[in-house]
Protein backbone atom coordinates (compact mmCIF):
# COMPACT_ATOMS: atom_id res chain seq x y z
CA UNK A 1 35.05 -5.24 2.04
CA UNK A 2 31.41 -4.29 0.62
CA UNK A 3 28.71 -3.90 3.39
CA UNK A 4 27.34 -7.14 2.68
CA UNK A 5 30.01 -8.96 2.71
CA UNK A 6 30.52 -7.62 6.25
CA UNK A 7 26.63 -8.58 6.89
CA UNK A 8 27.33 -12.28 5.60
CA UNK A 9 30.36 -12.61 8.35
CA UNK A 10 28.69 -11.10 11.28
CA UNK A 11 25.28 -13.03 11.04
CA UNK A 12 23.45 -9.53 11.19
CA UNK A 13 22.80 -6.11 10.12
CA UNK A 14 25.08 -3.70 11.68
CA UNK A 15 24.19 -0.34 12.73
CA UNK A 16 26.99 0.98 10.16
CA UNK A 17 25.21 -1.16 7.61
CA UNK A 18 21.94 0.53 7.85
CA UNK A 19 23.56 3.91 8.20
CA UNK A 20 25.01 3.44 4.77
CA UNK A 21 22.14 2.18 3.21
CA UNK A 22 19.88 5.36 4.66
CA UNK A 23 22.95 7.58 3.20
CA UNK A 24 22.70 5.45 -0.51
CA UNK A 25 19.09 6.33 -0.16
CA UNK A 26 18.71 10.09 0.22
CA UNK A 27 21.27 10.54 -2.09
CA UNK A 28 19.91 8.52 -4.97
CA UNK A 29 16.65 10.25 -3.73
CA UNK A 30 17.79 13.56 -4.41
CA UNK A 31 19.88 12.56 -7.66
CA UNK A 32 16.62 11.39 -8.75
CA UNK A 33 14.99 14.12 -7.85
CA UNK A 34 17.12 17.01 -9.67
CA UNK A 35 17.26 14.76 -12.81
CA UNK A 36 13.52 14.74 -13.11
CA UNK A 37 13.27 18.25 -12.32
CA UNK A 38 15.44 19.27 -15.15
CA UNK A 39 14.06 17.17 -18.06
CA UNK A 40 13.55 19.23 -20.98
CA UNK A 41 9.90 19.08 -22.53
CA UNK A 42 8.46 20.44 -19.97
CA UNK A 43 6.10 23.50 -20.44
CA UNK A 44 7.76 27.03 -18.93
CA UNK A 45 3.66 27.52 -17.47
CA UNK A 46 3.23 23.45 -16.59
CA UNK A 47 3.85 24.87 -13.04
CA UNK A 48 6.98 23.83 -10.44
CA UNK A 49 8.50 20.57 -9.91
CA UNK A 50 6.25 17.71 -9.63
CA UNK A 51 8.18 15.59 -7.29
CA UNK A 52 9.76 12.17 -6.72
CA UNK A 53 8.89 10.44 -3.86
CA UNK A 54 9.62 6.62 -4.35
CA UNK A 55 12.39 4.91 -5.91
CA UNK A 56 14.31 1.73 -6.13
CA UNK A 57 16.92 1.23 -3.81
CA UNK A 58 20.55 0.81 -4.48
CA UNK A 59 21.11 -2.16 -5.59
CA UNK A 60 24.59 -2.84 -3.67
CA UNK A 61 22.67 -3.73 -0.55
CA UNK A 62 20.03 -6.42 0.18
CA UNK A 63 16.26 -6.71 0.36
CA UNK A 64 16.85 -7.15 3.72
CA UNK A 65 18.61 -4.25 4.52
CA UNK A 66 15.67 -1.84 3.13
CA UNK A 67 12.99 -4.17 4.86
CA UNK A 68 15.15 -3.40 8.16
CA UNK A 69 15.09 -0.28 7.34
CA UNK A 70 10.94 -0.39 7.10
CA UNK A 71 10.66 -2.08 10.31
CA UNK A 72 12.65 0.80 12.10
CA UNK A 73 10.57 3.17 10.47
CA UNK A 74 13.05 4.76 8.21
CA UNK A 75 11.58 3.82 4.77
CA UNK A 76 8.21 2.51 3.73
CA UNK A 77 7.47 -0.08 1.29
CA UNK A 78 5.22 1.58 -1.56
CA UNK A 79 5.05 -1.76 -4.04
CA UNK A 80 6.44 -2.72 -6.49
CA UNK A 81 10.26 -2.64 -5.28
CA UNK A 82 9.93 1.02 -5.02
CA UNK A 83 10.57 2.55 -1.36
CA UNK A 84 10.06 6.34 0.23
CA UNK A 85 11.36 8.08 3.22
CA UNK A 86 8.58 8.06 6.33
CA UNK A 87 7.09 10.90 7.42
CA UNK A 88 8.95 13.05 9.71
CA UNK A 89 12.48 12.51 7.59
């Protein structure tokens, strides 16, 4: 059973829900993340790794999941479908 399926049968998000989602996050983050930092065309004296901060979401969870996620203060919203982990995390 996918998360949200198991969001559609108990009317909410569960706590396991949003744990999973955070999880999917920071991991697509950092996938995201290494693959940018080790693109090829880059100049040897362009400096260090620029950085990714925002990305889309997984897709395998809901809009409302990540917008959950905003109101607890997990995420924030930067446009454009794009989200970023809050300070502090």
């Amino acid at each position: 059973m996918t998360e949200h399926q198991q969001q559609e049968q108990g009317g909410g998000i569960t706590p396991e829900v949003l744990k999973s989602a955070m999880k999917a996050f920071k991991k697509r983050l950092k996938l995201t993340a290494l693959d940018e930092d080790s693109r090829l065309g880059r100049g040897p004296l362009s400096g260090g790794s620029m950085g990714v901060f925002a990305i889309q979401p997984p897709s395998r969870f809901p809009r409302e999941v990540w917008e959950e996620l905003c109101r607890l203060g997990k995420l924030r919203d930067s446009g454009h479908g794009l989200y970023e982990l809050a300070k502090g995390d």
